[in-house]
Each structure stands twice: as C-alpha cells, then as structure tokens.
C-alpha atoms as a PDB file:
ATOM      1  CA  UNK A   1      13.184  20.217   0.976  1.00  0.00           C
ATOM      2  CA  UNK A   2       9.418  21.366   0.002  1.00  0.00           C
ATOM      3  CA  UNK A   3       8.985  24.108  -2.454  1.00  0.00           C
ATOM      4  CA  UNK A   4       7.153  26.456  -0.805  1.00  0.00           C
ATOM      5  CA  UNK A   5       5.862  28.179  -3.808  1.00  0.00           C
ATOM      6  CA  UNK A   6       3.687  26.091  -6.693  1.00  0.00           C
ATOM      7  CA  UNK A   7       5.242  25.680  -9.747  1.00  0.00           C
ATOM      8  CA  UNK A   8       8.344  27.141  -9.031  1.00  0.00           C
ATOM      9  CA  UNK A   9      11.350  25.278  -8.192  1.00  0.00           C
ATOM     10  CA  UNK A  10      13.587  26.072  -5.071  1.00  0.00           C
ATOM     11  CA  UNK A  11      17.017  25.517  -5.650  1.00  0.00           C
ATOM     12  CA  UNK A  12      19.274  24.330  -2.461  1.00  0.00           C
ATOM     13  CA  UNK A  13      20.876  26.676   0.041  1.00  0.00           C
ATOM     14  CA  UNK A  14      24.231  25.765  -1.120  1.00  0.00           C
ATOM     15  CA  UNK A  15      23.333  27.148  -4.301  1.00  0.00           C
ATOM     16  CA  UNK A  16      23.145  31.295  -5.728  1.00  0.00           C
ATOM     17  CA  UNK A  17      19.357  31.103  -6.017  1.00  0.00           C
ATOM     18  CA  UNK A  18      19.092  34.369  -7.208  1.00  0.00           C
ATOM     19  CA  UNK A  19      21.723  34.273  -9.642  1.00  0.00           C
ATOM     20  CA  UNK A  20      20.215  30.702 -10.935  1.00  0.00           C
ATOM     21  CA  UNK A  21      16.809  31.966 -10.908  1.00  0.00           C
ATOM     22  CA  UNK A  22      17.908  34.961 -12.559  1.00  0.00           C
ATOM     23  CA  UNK A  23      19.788  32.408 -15.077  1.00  0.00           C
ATOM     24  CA  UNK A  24      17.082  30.485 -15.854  1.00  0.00           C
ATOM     25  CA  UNK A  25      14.349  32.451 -15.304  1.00  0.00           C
ATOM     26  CA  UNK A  26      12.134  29.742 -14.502  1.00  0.00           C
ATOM     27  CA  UNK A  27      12.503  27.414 -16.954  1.00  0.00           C
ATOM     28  CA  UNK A  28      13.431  24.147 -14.774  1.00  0.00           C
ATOM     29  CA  UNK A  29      13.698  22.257 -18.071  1.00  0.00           C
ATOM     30  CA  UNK A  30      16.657  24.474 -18.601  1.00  0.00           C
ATOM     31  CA  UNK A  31      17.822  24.109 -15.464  1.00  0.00           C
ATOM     32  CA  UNK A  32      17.999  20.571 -15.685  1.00  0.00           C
ATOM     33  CA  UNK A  33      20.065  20.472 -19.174  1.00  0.00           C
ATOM     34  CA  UNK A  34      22.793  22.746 -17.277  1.00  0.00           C
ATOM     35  CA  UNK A  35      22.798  20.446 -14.384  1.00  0.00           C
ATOM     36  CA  UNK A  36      23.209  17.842 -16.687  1.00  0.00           C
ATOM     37  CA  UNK A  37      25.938  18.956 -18.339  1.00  0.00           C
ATOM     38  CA  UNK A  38      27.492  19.836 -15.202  1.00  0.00           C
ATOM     39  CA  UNK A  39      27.717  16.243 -14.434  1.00  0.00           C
ATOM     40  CA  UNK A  40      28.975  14.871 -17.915  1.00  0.00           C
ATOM     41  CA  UNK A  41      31.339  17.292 -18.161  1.00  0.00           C
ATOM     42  CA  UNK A  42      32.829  17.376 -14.390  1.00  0.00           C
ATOM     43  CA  UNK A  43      35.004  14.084 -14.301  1.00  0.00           C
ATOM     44  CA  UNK A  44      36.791  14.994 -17.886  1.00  0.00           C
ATOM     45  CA  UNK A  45      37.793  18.716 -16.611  1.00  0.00           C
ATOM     46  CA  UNK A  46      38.810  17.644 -13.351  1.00  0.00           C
ATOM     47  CA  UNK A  47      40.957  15.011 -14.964  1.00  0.00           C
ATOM     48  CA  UNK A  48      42.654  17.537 -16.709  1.00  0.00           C
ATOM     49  CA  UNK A  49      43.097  19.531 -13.276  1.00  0.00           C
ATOM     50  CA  UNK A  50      44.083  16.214 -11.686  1.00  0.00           C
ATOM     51  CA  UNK A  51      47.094  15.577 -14.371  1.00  0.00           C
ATOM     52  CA  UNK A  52      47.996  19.080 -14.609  1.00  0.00           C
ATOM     53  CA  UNK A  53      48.035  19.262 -11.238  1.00  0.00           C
ATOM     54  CA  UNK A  54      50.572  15.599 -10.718  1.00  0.00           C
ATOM     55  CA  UNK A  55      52.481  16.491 -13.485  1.00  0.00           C
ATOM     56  CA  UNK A  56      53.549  19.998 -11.722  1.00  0.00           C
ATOM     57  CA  UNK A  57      52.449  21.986 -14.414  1.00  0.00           C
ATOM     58  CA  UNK A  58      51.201  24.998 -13.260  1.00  0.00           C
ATOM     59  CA  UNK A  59      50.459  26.592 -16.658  1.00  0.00           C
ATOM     60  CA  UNK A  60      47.921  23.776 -17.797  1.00  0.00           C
ATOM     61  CA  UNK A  61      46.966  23.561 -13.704  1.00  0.00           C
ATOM     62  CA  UNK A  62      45.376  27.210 -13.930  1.00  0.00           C
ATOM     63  CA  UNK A  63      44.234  26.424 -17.441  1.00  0.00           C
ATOM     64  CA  UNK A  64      41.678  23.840 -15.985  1.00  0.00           C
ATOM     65  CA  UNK A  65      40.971  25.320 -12.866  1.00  0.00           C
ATOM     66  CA  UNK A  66      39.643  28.358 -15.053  1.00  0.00           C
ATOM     67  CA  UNK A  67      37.202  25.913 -16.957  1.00  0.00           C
ATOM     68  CA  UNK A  68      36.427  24.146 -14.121  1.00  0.00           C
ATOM     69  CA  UNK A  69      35.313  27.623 -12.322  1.00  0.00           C
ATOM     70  CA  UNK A  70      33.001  28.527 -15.449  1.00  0.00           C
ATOM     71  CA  UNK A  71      31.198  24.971 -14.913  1.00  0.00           C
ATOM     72  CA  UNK A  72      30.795  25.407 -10.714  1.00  0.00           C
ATOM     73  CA  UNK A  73      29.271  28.864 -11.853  1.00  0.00           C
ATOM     74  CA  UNK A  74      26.808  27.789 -13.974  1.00  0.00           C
ATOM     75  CA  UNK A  75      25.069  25.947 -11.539  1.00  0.00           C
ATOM     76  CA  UNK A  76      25.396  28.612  -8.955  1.00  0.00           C
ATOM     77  CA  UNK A  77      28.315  27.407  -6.815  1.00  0.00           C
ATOM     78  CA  UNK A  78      29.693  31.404  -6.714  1.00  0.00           C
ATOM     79  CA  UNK A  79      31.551  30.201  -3.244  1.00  0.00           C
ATOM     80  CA  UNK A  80      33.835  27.027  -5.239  1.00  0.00           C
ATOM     81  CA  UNK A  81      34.102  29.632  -8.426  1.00  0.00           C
ATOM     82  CA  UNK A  82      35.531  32.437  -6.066  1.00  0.00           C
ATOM     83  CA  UNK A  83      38.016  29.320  -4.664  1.00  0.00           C
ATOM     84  CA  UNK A  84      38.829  28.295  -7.757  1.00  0.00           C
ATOM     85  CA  UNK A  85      39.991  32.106  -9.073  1.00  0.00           C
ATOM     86  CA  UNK A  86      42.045  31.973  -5.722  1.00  0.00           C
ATOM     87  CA  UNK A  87      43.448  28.522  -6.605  1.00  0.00           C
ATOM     88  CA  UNK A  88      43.843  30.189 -10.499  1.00  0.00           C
ATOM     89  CA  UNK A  89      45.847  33.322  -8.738  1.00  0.00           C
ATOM     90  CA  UNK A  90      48.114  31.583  -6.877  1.00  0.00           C
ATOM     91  CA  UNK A  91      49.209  29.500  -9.872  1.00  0.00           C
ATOM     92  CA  UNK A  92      50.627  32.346 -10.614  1.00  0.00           C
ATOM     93  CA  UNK A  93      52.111  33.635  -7.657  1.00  0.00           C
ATOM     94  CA  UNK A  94      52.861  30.420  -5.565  1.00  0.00           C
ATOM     95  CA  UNK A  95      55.614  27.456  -5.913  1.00  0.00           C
ATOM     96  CA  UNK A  96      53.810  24.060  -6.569  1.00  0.00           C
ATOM     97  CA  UNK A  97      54.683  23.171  -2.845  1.00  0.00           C
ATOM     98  CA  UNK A  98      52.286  25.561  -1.742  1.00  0.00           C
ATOM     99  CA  UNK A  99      49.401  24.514  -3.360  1.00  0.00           C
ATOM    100  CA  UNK A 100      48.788  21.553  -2.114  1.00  0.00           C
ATOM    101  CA  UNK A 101      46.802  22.762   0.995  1.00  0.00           C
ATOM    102  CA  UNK A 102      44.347  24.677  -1.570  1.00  0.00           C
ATOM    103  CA  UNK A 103      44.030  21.806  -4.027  1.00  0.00           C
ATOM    104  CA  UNK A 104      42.870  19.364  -1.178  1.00  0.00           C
ATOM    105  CA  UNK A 105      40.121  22.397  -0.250  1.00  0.00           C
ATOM    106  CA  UNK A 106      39.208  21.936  -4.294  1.00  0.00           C
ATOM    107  CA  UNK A 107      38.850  18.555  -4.157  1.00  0.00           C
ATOM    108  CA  UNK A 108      36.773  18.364  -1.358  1.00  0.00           C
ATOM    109  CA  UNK A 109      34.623  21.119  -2.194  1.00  0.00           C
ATOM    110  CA  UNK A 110      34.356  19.442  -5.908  1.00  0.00           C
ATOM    111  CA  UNK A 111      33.177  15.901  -4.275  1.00  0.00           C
ATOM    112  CA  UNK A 112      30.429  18.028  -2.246  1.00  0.00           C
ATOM    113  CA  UNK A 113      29.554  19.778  -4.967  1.00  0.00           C
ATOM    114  CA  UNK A 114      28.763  16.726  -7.181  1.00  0.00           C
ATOM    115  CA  UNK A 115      26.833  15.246  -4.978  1.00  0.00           C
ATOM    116  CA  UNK A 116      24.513  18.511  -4.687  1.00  0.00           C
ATOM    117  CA  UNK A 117      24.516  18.853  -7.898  1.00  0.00           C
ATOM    118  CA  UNK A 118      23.506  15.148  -8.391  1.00  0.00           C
ATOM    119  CA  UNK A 119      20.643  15.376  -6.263  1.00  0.00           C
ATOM    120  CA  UNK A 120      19.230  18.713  -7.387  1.00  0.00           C
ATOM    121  CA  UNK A 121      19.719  17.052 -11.131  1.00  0.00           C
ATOM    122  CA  UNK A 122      17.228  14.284  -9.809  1.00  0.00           C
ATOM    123  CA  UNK A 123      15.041  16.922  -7.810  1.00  0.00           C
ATOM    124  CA  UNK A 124      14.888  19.210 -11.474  1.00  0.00           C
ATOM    125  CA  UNK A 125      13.615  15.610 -13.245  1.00  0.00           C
ATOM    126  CA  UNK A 126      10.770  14.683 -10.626  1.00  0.00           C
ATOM    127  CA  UNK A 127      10.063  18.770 -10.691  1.00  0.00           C
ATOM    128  CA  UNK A 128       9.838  18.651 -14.639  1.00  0.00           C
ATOM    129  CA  UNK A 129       7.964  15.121 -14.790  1.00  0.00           C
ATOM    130  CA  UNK A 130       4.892  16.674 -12.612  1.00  0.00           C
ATOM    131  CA  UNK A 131       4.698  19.655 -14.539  1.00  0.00           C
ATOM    132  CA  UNK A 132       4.106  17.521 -17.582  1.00  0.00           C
END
C-alpha cells in the first residue's frame, strides 16, 4: 500500500485510522513504540487468556480478555476490542460451554491481528528510517 500523502503515514484499512491518527497525531515514531509493545506484550496476555480460559475460570478469563481489549485498542483494532467486551460480557452471563464458539472467533481474530500488526510494525520502521 502507497501513502498517498508525503510524509504522512497511512495506516491499513483494518485499522481505526482516525482514531490512530488522532492518537498519535503524526508522530510515526510513536506509532511504532505502541506497535511495538503491542507485539511484546501480546503472547504473555493471551497466555493468561489461554490458561484462564483451560482452566474454566471465568473470573480470571474476563480479567484478561479486558487487558487484552485495552492492547487491540491501542493500535486501532476498535472491531476485536468491541469482540472482546462481548467475549468480557458473556463471562458473566454465559456457562463455560457456551463460550467456546466466541473464544475460537478471538483466537482467530488475535492471529490476524498479529500479523497486521507485524507488518504495519515493519511498514512504521522503513516509514521512520526515510524520514531520518
């Protein structure tokens, strides 16, 4: 994808460009520490979503979701964080059978969004190397 205007950097369509560009205000240097973190800090949080989630513990399950849905929304995935309150919710409201179908949708979603979020990372590096 081409950014079609100089010195700015276009985020990708799966992403809340408004809301990120509103976040960061230009400042891809920025940008790129958040995306960063995003990716350090995804495997540990979904491992705690991942044993919360085996061990049947529903308490500790919405726990982790709810960090996990802060981190997707940082980097402008407002379509996984509005999943992820709906996951939270029916922690609440929903035996551990009948989760299952929603937590598969999660960790799908998750997968695609690391991979986004992996390229974008290396998109934000190139994009801050030229502007050097």
């Amino acid at each position: 994808m081409k950014d079609s205007t100089p010195g700015k950097f276009v985020f990708n369509q799966h992403l809340d460009a408004r809301f990120l560009d509103e976040l960061f205000d230009g400042d891809a240097v920025y940008a790129q520490i958040v995306f960063e973190d995003f990716l350090r800090d995804l495997p540990d949080y979904w491992k705690d979503v991942d044993t919360a989630y085996l061990n049947q513990d529903l308490r500790n399950l919405r726990t982790s979701i709810h960090k996990c849905k802060t981190l997707f929304g940082y980097v402008g995935f407002s379509d996984i964080q509005q999943l992820c309150q709906e996951f939270e919710n029916s922690c609440s409201e929903t035996s551990y059978s009948g989760l299952e179908a929603g937590y598969r949708v999660l960790v799908q979603k998750k997968e695609e969004a690391r991979n986004i979020i992996e390229t974008e990372y290396d998109r934000l590096k190139l994009f801050n190397a030229a502007d050097s």
